[in-house]
N, C-alpha and C. Protein backbone atom coordinates (compact mmCIF):
# COMPACT_ATOMS: atom_id res chain seq x y z
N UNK A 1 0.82 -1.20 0.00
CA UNK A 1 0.00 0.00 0.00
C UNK A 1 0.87 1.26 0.00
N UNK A 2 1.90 1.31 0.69
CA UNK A 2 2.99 2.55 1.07
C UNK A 2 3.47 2.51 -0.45
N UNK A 3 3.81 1.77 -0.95
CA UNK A 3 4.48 2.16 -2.74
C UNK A 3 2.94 2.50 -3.55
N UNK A 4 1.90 1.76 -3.56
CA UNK A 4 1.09 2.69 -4.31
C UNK A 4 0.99 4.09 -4.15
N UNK A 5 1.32 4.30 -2.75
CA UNK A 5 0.90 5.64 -2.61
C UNK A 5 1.87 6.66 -2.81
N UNK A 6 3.29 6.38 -2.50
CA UNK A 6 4.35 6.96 -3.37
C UNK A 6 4.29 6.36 -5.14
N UNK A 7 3.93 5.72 -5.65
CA UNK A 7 4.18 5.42 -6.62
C UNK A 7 2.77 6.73 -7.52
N UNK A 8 1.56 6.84 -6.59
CA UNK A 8 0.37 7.54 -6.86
C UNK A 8 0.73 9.39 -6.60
N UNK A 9 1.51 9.65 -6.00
CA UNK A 9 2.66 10.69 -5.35
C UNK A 9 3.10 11.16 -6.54
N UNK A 10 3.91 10.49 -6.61
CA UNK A 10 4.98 10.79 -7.43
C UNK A 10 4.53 10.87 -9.33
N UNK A 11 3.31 10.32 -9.10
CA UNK A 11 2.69 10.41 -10.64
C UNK A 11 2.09 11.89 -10.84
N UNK A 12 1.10 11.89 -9.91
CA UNK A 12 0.74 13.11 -9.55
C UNK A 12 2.16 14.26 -9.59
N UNK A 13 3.09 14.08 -8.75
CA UNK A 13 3.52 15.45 -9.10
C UNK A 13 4.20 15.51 -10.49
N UNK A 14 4.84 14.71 -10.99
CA UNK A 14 5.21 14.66 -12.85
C UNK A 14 4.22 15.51 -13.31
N UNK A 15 2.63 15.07 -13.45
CA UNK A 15 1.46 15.35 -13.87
C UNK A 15 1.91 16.65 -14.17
N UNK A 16 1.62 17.29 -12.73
CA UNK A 16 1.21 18.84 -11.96
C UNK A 16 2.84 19.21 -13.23
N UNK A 17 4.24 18.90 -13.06
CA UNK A 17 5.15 19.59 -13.23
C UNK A 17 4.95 19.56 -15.07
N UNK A 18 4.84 18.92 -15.12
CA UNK A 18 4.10 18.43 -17.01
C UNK A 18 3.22 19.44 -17.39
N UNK A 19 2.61 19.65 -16.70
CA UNK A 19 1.03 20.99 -16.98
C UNK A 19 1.89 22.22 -16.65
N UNK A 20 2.80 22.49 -15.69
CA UNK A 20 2.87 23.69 -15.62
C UNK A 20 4.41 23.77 -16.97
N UNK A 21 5.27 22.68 -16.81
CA UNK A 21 5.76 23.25 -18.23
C UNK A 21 5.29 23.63 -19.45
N UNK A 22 4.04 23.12 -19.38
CA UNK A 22 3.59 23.18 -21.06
C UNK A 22 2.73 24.54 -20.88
N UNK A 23 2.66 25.43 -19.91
CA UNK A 23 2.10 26.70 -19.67
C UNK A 23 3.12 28.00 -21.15
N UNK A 24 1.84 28.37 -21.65
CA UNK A 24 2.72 29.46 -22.65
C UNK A 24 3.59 30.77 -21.56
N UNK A 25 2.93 30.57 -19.89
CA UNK A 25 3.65 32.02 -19.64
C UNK A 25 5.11 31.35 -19.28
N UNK A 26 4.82 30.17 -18.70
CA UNK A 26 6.57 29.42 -18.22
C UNK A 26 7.54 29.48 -19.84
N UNK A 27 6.52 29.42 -21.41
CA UNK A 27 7.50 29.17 -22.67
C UNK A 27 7.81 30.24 -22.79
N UNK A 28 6.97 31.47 -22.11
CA UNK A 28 7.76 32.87 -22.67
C UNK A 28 8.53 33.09 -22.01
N UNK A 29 9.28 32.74 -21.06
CA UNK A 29 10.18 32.83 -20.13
C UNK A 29 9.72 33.45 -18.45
N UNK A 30 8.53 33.60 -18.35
CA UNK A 30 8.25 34.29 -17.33
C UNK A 30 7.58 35.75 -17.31
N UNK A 31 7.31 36.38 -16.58
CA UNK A 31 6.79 37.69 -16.42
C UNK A 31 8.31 38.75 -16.44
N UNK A 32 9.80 38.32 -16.20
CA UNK A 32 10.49 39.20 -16.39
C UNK A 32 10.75 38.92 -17.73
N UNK A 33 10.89 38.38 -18.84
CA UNK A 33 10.83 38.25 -20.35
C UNK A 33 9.73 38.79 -20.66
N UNK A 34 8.58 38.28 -20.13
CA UNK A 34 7.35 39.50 -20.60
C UNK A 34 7.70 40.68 -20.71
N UNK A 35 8.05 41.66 -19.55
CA UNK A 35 8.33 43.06 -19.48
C UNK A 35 8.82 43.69 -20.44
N UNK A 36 10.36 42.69 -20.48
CA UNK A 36 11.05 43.01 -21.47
C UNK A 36 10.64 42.89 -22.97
N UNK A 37 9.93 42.05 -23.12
CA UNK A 37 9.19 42.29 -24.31
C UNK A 37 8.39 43.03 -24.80
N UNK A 38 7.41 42.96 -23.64
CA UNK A 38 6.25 44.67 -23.92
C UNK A 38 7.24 45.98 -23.91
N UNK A 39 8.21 46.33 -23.23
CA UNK A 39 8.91 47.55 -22.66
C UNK A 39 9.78 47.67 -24.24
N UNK A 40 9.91 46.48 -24.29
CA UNK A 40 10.82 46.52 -26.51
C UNK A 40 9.76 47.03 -27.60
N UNK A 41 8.65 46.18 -27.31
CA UNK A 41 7.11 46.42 -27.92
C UNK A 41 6.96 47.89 -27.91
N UNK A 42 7.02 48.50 -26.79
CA UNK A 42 6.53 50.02 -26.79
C UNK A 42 7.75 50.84 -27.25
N UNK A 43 8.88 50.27 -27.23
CA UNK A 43 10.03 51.09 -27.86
C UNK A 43 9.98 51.33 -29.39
N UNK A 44 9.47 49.82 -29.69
CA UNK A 44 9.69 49.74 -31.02
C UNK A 44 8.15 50.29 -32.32
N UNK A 45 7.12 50.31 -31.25
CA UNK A 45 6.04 50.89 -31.82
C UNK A 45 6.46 52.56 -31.26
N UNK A 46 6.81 52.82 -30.71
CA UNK A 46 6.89 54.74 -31.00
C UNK A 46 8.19 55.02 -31.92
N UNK A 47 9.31 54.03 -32.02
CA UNK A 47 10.11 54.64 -33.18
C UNK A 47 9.38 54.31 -34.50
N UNK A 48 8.62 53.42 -34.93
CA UNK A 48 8.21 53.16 -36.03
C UNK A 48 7.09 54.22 -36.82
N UNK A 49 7.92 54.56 -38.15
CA UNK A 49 6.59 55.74 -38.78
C UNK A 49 5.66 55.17 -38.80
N UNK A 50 5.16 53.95 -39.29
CA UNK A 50 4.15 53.31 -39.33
C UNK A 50 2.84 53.45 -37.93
N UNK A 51 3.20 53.46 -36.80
CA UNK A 51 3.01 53.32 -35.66
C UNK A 51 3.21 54.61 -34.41
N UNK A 52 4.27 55.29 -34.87
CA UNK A 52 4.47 56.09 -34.25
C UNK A 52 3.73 57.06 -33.71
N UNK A 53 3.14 57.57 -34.28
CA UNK A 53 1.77 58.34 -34.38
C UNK A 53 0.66 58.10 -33.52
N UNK A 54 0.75 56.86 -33.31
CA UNK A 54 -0.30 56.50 -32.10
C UNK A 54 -0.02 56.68 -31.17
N UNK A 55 1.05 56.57 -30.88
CA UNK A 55 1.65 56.61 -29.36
C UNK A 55 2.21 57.63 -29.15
N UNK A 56 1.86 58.87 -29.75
CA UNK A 56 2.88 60.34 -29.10
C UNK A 56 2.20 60.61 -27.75
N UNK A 57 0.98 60.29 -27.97
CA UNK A 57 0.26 60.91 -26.18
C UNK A 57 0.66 59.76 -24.99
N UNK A 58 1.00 58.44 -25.32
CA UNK A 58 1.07 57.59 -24.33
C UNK A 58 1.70 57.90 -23.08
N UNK A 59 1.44 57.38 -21.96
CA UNK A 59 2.63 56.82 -21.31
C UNK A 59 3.22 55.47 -21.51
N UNK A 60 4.00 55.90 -21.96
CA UNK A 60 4.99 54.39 -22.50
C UNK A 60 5.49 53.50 -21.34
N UNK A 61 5.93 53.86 -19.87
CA UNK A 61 5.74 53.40 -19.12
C UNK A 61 4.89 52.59 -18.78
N UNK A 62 3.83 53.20 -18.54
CA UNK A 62 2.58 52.89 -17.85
C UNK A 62 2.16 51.66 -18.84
N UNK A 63 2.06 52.06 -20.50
CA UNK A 63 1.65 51.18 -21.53
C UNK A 63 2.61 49.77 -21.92
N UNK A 64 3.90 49.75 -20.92
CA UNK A 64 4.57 48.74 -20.63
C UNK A 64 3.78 47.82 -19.79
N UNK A 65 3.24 48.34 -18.71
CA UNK A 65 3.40 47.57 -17.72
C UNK A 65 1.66 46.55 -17.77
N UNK A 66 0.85 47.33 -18.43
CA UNK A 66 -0.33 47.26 -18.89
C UNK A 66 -0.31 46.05 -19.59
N UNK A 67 0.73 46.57 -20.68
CA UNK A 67 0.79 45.11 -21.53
C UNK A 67 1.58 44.24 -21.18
N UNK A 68 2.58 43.96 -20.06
CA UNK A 68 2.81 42.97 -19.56
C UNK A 68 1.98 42.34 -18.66
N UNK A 69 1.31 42.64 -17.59
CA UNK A 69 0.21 42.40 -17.19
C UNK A 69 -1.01 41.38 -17.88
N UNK A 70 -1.39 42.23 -19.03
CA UNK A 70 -2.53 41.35 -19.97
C UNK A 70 -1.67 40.22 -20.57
N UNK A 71 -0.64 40.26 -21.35
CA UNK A 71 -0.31 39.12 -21.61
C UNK A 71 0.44 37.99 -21.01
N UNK A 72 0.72 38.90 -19.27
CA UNK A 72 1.03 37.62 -18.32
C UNK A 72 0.07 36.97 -17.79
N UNK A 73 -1.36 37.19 -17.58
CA UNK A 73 -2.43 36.85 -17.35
C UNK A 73 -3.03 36.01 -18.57
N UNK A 74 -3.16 36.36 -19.73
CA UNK A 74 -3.32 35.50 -21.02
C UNK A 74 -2.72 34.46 -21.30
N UNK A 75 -1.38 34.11 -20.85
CA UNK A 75 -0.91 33.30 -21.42
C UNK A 75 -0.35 32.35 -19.56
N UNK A 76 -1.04 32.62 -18.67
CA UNK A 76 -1.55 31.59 -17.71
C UNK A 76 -0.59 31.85 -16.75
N UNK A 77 -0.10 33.33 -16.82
CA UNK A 77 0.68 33.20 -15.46
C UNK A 77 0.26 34.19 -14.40
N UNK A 78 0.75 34.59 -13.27
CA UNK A 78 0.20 34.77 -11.86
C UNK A 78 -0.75 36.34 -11.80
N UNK A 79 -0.23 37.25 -13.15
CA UNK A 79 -0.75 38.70 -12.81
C UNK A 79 -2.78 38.54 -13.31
N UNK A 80 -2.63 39.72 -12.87
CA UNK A 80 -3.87 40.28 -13.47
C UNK A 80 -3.91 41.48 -14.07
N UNK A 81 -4.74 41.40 -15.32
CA UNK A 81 -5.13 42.71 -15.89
C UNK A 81 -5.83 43.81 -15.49
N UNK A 82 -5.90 45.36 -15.33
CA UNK A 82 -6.56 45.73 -14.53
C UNK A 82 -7.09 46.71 -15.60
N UNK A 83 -5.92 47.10 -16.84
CA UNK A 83 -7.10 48.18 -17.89
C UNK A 83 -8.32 48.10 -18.26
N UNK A 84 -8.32 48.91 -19.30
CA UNK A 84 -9.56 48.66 -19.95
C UNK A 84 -9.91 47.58 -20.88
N UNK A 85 -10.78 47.10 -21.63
CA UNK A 85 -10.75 46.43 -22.26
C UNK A 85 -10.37 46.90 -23.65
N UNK A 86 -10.05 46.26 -24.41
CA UNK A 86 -9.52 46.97 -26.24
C UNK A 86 -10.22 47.63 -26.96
N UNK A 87 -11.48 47.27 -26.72
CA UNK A 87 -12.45 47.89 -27.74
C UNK A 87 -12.63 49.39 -27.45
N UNK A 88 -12.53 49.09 -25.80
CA UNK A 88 -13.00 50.68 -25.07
C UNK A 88 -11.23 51.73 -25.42
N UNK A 89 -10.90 50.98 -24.71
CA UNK A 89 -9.27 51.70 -25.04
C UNK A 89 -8.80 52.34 -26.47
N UNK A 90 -9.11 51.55 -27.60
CA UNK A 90 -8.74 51.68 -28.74
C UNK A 90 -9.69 52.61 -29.50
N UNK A 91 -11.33 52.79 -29.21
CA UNK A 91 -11.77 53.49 -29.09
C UNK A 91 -11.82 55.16 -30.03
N UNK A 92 -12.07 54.90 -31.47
CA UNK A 92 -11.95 56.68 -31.97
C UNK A 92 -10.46 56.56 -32.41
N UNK A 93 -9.72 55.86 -32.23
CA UNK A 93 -8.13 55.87 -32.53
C UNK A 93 -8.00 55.42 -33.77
N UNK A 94 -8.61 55.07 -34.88
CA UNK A 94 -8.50 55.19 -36.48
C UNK A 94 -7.75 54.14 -36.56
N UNK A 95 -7.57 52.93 -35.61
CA UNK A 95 -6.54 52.57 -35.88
C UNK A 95 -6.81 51.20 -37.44
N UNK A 96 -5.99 51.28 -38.45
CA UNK A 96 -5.96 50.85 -39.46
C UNK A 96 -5.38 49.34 -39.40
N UNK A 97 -5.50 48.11 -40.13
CA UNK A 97 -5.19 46.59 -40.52
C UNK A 97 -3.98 47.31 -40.77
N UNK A 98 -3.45 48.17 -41.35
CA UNK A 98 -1.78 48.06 -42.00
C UNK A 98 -0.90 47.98 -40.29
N UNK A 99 -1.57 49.19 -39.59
CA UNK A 99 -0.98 49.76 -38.66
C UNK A 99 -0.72 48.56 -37.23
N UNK A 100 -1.97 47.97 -37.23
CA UNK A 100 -2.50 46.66 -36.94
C UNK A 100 -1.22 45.49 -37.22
N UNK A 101 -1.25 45.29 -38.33
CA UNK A 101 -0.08 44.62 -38.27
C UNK A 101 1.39 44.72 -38.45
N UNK A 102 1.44 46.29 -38.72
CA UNK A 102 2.79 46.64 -37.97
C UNK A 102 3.25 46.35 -36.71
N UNK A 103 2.38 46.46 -35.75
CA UNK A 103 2.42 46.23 -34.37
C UNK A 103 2.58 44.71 -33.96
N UNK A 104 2.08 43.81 -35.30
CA UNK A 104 2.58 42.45 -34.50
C UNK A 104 3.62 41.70 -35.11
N UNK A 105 4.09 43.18 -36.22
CA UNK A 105 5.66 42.64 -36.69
C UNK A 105 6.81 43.17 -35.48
N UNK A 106 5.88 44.11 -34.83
CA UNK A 106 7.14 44.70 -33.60
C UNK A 106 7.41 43.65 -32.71
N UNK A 107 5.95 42.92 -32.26
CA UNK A 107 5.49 42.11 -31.09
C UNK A 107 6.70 40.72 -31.74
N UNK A 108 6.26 40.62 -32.66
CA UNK A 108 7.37 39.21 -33.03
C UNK A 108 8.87 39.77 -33.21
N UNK A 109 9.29 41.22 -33.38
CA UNK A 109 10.68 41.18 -33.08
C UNK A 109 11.48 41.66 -31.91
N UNK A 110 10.00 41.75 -31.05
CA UNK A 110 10.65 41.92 -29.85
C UNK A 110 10.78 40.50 -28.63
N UNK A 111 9.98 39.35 -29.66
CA UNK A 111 10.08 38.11 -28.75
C UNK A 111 11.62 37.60 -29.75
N UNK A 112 11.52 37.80 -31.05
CA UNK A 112 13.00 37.23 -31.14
C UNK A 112 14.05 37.87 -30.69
N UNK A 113 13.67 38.82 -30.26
CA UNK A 113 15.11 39.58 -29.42
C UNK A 113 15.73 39.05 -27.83
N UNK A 114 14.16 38.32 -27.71
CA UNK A 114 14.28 37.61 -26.67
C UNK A 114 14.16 36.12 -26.25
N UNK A 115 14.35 36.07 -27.77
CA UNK A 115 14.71 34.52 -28.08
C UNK A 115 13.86 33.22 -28.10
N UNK A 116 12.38 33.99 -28.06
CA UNK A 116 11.45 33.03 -28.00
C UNK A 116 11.44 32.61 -29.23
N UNK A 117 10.81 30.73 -29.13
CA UNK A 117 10.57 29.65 -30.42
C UNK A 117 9.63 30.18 -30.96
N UNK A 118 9.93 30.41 -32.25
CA UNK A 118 8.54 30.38 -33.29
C UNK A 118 7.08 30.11 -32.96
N UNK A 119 7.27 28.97 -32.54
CA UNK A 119 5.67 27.88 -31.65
C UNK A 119 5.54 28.56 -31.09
N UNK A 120 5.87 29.27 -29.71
CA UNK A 120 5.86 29.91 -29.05
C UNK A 120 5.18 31.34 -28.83
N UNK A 121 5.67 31.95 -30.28
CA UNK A 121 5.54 33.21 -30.65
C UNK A 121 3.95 32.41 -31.27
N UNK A 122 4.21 31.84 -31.58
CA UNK A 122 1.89 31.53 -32.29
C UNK A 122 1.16 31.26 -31.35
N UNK A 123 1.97 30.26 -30.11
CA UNK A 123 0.59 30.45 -29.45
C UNK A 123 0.11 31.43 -28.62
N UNK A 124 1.22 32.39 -28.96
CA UNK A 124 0.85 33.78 -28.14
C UNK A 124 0.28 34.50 -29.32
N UNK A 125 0.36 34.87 -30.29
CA UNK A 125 -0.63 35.33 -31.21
C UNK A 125 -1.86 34.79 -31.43
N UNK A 126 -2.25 33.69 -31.49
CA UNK A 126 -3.32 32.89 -31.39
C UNK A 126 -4.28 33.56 -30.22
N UNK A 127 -3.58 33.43 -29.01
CA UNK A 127 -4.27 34.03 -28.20
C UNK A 127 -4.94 35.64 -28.40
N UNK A 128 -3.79 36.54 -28.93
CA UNK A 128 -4.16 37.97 -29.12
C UNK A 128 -5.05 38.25 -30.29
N UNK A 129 -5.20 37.49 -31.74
CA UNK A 129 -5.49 37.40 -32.48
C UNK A 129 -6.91 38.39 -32.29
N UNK A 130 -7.91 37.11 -31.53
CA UNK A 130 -9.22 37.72 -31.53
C UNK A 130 -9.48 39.36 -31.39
N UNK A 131 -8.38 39.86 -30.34
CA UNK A 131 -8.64 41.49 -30.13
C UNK A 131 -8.64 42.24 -31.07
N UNK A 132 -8.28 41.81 -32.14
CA UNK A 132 -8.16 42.65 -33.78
C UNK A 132 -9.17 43.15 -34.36
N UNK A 133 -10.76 42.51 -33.78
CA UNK A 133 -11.51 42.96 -34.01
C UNK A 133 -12.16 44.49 -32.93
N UNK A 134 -11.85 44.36 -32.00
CA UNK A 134 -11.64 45.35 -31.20
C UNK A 134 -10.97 46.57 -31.33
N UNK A 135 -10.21 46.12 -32.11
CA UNK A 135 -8.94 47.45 -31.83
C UNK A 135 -9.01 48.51 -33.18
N UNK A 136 -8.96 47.09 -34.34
CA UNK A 136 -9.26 47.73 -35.69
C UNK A 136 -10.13 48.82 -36.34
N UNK A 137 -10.41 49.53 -36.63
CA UNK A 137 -11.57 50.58 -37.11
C UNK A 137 -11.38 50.83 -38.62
N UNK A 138 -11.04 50.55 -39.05
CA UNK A 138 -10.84 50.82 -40.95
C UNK A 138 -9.74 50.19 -41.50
């Protein structure tokens, strides 16, 4: 009975350690790779002409920490989101499909800067995908 129950133990925790590796926030490296990714994200959307333009009023700070937040919460790790939602946020901001996906050519070169797998980088787009309808306006 004592080995089933280490043997029942020890399955169980594999299980538990199996589920939490296969978590997209443990593949992005964590919430400090997050940061650094959104904090690249917002660098790299206000230098961009494409993009730039949107973000002269931001706080780029603040719009760091926002979007690390939502996508540490999205992709299953410990934070919570506390903004607004996209539709409301984005809101009157014209924002355009070109401009749209400028922003998730930034988002993908700011995860290869940080060395995330390809796979990786989709199933985090996968996830963001849907907000496109939210955000988009023409």
């Amino acid at each position: 009975m004592k080995f089933l129950k280490t043997t029942l133990i020890a399955g169980l925790l594999a299980l538990t350690t199996a589920v939490h590796a296969d978590s997209l926030f443990d593949d992005l490296g964590g919430k400090d790779a997050i940061a650094r990714m959104m904090t690249r994200l917002v660098e790299l959307t206000s230098a961009d002409p494409r993009t730039a333009h949107q973000f002269e009023q931001t706080k780029k700070d603040r719009l760091a920490r926002l979007l690390t937040d939502q996508v540490c919460e999205l992709s299953g790790g410990p934070c919570k989101y506390r903004g607004v939602n996209m539709k409301k946020s984005h809101i009157k901001l014209g924002i355009t499909e070109a401009e749209f996906n400028a922003l998730v050519e930034q988002l993908q070169q700011a995860m290869d800067e940080e060395g995330v797998p390809f796979h990786t980088q989709n199933r985090l787009l996968a996830l963001l995908a849907p907000m496109k309808r939210d955000i988009v306006e023409r």
